[in-house]
N, C-alpha and C. Protein backbone atom coordinates (compact mmCIF):
# COMPACT_ATOMS: atom_id res chain seq x y z
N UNK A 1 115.76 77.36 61.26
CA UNK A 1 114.37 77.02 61.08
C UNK A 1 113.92 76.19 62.28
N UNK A 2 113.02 76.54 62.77
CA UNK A 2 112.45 75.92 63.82
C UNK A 2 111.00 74.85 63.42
N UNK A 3 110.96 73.61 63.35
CA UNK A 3 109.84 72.84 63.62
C UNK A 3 109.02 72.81 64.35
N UNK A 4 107.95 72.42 64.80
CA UNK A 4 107.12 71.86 65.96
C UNK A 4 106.12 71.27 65.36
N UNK A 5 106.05 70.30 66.02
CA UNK A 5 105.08 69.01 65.87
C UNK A 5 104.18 68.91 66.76
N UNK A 6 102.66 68.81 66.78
CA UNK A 6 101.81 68.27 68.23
C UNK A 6 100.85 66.89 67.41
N UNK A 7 101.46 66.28 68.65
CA UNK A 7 100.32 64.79 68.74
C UNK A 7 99.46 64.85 69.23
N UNK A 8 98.59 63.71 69.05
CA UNK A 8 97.19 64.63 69.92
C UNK A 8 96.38 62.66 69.97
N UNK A 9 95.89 62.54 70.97
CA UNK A 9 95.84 61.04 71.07
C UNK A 9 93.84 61.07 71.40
N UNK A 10 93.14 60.17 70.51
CA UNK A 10 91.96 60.01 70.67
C UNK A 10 91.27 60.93 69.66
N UNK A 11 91.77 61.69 68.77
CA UNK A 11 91.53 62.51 67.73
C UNK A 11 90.30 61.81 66.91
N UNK A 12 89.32 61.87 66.47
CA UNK A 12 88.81 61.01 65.35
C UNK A 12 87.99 61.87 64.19
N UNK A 13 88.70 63.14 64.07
CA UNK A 13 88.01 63.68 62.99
C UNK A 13 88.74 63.98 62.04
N UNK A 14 88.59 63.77 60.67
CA UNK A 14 89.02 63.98 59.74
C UNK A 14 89.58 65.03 59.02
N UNK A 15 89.15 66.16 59.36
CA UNK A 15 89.65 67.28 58.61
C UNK A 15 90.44 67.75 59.70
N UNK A 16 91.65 68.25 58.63
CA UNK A 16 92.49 69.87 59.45
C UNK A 16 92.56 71.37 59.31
N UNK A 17 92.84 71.49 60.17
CA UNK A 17 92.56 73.10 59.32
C UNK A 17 94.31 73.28 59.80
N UNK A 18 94.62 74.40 59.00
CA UNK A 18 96.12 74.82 58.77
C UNK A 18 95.99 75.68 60.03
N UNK A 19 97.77 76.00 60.87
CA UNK A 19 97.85 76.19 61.66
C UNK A 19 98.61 77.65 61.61
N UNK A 20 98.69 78.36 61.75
CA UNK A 20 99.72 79.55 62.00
C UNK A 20 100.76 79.57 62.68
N UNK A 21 102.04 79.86 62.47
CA UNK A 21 103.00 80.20 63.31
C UNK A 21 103.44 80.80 63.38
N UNK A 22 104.14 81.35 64.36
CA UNK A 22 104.85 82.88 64.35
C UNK A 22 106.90 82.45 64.30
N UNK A 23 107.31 83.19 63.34
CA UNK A 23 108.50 83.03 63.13
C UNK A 23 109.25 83.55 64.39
N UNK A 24 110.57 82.90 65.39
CA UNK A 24 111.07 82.78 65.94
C UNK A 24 112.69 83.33 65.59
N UNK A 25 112.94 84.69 66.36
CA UNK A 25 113.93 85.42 66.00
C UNK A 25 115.20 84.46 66.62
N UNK A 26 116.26 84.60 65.22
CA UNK A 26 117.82 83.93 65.89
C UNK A 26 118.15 84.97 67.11
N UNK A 27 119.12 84.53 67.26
CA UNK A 27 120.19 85.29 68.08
C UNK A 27 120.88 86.78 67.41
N UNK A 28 121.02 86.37 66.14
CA UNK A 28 121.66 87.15 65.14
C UNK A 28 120.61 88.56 64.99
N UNK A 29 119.35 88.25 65.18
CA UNK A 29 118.16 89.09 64.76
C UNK A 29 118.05 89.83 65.73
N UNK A 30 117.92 91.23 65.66
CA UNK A 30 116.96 92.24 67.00
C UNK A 30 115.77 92.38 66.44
N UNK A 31 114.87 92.28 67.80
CA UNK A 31 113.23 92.72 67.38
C UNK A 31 113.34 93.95 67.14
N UNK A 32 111.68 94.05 66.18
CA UNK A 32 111.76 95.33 65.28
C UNK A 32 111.07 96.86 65.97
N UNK A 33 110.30 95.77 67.42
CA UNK A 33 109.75 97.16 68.25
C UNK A 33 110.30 96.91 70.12
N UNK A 34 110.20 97.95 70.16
CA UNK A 34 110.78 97.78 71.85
C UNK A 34 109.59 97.45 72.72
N UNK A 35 110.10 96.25 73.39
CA UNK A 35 108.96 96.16 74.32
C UNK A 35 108.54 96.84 75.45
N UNK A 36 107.33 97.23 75.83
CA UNK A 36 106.77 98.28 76.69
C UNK A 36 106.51 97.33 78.27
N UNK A 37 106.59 97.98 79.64
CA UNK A 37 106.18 97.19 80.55
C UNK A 37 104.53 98.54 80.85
N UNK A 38 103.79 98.20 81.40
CA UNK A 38 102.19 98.47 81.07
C UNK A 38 102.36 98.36 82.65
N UNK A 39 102.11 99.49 83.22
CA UNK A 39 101.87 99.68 85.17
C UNK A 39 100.00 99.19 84.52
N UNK A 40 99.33 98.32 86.16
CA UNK A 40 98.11 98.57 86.02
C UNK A 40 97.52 99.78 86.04
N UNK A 41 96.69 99.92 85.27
CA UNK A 41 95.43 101.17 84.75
C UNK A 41 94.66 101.40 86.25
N UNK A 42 94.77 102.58 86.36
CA UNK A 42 93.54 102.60 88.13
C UNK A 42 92.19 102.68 87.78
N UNK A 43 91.43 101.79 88.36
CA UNK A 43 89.94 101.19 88.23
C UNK A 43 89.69 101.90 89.14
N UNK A 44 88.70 103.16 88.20
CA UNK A 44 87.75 103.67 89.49
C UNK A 44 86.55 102.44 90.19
N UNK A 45 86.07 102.92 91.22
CA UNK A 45 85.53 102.18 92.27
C UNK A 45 86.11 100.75 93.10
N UNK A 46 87.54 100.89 92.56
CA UNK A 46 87.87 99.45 93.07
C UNK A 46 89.22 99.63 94.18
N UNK A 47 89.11 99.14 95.06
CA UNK A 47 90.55 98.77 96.30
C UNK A 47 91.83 98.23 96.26
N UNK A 48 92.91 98.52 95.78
CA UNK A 48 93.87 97.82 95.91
C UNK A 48 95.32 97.94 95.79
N UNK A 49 96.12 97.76 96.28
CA UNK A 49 97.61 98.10 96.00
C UNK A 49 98.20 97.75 94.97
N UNK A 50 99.10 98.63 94.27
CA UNK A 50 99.90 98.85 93.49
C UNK A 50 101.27 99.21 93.94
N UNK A 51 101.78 98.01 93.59
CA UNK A 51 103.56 97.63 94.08
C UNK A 51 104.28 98.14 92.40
N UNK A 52 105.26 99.01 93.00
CA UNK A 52 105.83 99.32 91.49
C UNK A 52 107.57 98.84 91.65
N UNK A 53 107.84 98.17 91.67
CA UNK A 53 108.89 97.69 91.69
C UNK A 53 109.68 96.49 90.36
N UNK A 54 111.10 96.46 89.74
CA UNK A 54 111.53 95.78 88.70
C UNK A 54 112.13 94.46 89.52
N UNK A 55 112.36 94.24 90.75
CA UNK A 55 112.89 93.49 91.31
C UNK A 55 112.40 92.54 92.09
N UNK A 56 112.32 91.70 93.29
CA UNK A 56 111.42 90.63 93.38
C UNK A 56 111.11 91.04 95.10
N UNK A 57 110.21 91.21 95.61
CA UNK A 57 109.33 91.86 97.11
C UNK A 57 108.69 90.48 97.51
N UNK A 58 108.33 91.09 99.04
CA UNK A 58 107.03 90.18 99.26
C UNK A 58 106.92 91.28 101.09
N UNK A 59 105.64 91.02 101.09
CA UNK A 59 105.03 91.85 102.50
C UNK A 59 103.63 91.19 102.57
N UNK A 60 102.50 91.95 103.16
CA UNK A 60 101.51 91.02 103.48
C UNK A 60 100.32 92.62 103.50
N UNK A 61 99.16 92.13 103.54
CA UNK A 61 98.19 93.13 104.36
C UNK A 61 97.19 92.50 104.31
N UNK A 62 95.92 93.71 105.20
CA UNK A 62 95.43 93.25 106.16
C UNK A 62 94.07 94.42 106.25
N UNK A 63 92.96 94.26 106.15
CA UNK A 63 91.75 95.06 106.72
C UNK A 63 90.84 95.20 107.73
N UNK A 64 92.15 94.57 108.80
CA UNK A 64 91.91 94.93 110.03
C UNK A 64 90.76 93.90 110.65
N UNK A 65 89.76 94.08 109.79
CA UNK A 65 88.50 92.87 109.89
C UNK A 65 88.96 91.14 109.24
N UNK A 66 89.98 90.70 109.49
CA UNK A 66 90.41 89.72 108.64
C UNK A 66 91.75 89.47 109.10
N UNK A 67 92.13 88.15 108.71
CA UNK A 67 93.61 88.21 108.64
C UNK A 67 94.94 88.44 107.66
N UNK A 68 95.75 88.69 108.50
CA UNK A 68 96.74 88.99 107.22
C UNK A 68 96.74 88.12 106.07
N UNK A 69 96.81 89.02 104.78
CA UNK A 69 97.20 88.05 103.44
C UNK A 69 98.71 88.51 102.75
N UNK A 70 99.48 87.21 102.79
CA UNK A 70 100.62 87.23 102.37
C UNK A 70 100.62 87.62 100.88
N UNK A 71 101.71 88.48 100.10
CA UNK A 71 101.77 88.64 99.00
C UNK A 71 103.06 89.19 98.65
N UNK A 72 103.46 88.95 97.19
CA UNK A 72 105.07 88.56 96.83
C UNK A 72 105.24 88.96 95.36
N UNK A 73 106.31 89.18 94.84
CA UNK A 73 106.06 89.31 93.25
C UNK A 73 107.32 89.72 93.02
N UNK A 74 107.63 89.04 91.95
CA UNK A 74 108.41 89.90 90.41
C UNK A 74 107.82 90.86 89.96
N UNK A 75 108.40 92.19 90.03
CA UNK A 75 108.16 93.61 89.42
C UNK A 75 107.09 94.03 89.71
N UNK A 76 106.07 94.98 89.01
CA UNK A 76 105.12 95.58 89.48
C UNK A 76 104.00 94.64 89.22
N UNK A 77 103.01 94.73 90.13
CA UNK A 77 102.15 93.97 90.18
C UNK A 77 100.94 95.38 90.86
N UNK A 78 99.34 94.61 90.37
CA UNK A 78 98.15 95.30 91.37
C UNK A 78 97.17 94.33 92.23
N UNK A 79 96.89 94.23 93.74
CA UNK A 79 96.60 93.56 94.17
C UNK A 79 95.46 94.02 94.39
N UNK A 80 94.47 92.86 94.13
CA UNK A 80 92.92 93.47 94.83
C UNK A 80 92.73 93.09 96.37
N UNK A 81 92.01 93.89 97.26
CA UNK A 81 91.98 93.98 98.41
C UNK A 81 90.85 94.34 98.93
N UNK A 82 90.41 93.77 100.03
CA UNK A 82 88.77 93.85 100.68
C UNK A 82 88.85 95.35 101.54
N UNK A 83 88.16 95.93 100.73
CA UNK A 83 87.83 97.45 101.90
C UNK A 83 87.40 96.72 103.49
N UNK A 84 87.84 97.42 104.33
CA UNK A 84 87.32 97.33 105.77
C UNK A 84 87.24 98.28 106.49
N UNK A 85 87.11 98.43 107.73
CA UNK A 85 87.22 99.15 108.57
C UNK A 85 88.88 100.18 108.51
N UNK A 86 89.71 99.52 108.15
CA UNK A 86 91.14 100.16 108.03
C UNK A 86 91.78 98.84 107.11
N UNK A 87 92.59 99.35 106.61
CA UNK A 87 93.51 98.53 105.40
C UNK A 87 95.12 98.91 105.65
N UNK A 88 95.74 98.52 105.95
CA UNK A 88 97.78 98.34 106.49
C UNK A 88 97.90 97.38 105.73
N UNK A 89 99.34 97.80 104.50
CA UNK A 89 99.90 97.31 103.82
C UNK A 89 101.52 97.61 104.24
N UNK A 90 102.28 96.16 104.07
CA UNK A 90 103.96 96.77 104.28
C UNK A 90 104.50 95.21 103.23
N UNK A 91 105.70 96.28 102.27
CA UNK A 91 106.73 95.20 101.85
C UNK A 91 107.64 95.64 101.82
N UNK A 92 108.67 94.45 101.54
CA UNK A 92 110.31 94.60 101.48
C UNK A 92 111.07 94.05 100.15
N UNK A 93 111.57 94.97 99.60
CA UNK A 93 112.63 94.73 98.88
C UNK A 93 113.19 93.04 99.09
N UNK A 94 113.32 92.00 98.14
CA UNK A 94 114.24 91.53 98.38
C UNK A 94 115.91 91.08 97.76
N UNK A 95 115.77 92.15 97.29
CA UNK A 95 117.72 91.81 96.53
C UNK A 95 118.13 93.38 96.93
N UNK A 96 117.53 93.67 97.74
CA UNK A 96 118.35 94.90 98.59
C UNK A 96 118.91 95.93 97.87
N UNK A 97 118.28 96.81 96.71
CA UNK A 97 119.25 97.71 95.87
C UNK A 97 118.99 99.10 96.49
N UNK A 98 119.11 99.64 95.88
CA UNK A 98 119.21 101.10 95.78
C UNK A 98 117.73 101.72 95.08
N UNK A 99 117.46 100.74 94.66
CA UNK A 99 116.56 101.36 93.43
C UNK A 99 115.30 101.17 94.10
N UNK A 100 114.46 102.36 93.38
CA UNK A 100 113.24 102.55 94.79
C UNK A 100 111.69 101.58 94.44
N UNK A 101 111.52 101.44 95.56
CA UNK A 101 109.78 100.74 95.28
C UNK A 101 108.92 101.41 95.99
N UNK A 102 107.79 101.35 95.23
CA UNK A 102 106.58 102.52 95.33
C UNK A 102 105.48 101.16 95.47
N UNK A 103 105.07 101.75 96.99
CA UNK A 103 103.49 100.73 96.90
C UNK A 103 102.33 102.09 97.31
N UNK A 104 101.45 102.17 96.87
CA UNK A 104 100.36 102.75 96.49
C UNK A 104 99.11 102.26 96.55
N UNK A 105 98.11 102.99 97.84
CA UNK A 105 97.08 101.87 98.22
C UNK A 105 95.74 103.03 97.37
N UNK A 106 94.58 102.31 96.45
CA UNK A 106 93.91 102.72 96.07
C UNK A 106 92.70 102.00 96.61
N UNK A 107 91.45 103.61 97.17
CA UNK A 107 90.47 103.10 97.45
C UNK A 107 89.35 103.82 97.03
N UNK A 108 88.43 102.76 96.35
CA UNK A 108 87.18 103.15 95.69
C UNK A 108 87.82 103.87 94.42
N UNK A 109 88.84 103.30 93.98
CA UNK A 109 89.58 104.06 92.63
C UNK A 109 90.58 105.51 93.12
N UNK A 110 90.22 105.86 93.67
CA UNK A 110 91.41 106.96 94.77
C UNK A 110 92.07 106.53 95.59
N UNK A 111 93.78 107.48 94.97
CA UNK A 111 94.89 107.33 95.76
C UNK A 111 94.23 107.61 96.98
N UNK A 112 94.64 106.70 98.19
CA UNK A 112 94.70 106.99 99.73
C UNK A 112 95.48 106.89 100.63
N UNK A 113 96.84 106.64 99.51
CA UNK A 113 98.06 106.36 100.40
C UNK A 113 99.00 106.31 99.61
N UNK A 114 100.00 106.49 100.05
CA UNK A 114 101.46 106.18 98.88
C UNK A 114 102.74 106.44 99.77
N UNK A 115 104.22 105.12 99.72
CA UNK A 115 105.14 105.28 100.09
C UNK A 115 106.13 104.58 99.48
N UNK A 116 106.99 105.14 99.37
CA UNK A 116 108.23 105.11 98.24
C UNK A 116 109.87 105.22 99.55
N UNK A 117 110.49 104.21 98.66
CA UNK A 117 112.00 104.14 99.73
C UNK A 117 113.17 103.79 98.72
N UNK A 118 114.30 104.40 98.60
CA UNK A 118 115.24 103.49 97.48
C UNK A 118 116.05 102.73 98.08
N UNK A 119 116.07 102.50 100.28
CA UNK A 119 116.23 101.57 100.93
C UNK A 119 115.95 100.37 100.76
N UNK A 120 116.52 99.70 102.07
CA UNK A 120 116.34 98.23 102.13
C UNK A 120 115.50 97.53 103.64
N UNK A 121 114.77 98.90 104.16
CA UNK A 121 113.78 98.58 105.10
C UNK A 121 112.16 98.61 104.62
N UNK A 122 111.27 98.20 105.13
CA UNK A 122 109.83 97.58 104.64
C UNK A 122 109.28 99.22 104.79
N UNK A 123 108.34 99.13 103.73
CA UNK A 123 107.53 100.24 103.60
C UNK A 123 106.24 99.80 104.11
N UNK A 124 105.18 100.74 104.55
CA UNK A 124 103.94 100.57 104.56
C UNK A 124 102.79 101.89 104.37
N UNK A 125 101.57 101.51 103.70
CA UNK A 125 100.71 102.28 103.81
C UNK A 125 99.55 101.94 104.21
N UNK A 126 98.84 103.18 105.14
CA UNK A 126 97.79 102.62 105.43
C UNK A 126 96.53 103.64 105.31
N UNK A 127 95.06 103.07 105.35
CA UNK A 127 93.75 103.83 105.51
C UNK A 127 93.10 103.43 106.51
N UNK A 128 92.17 104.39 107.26
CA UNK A 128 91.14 104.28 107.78
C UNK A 128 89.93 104.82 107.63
N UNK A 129 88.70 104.06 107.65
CA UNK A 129 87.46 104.95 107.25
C UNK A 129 87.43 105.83 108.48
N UNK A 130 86.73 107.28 107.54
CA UNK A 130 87.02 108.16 108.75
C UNK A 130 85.05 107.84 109.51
């Protein structure tokens, strides 16, 4: 059985209202549904990369009109990104497996790029307005 208590300092109203809690599985217990991981949904009209990776990256990009912006993550992530004149994206793996990462540059809601490696050298994709 698990407790929890909250204090709360400067309080001065009288009534409570009852609180809900959610029961907290032992060790002994398996959950009753499998959990799902959810890739971002592609937003038409909108710019941005989609890193599909379970492992931990980091690379940077850039719209050419601007300077580079650094960016990093645990697993898949979607980054929003300023349309420009041209857009270059590159990342790298960092625990070096085998197992592949997919970055995927979307613009105005359309694929405009896509590169995939199950290496341990930096990928990149890029656009230019034609």
């Amino acid at each position: 059985m698990v407790l929890i208590f909250v204090a709360a300092t400067g309080c001065t109203g009288t009534t409570s209202e009852p609180v809900a809690s959610t029961p907290i599985p032992s060790a002994s217990q398996t959950p009753t549904a499998p959990v799902e991981t959810l890739l971002p949904s592609i937003i038409p009209g909108e710019t941005y990369l989609l890193v599909e990776y379970a492992g931990g990256w980091s690379g940077a990009w850039t719209n050419i009109d601007g300077p580079a912006v650094a960016i990093r993550g645990p697993g898949e992530q979607r980054i929003d990104v300023e349309k420009g004149r041209a857009i270059v994206a590159s990342v790298i793996k960092m625990d070096y497996t085998e197992d592949p990462i997919t970055v995927s540059l979307y613009v105005d809601g359309q694929l405009a790029a896509t590169n995939s490696t199950a290496g341990d050298k930096p990928i990149s994709v890029t656009w230019k307005r034609l």
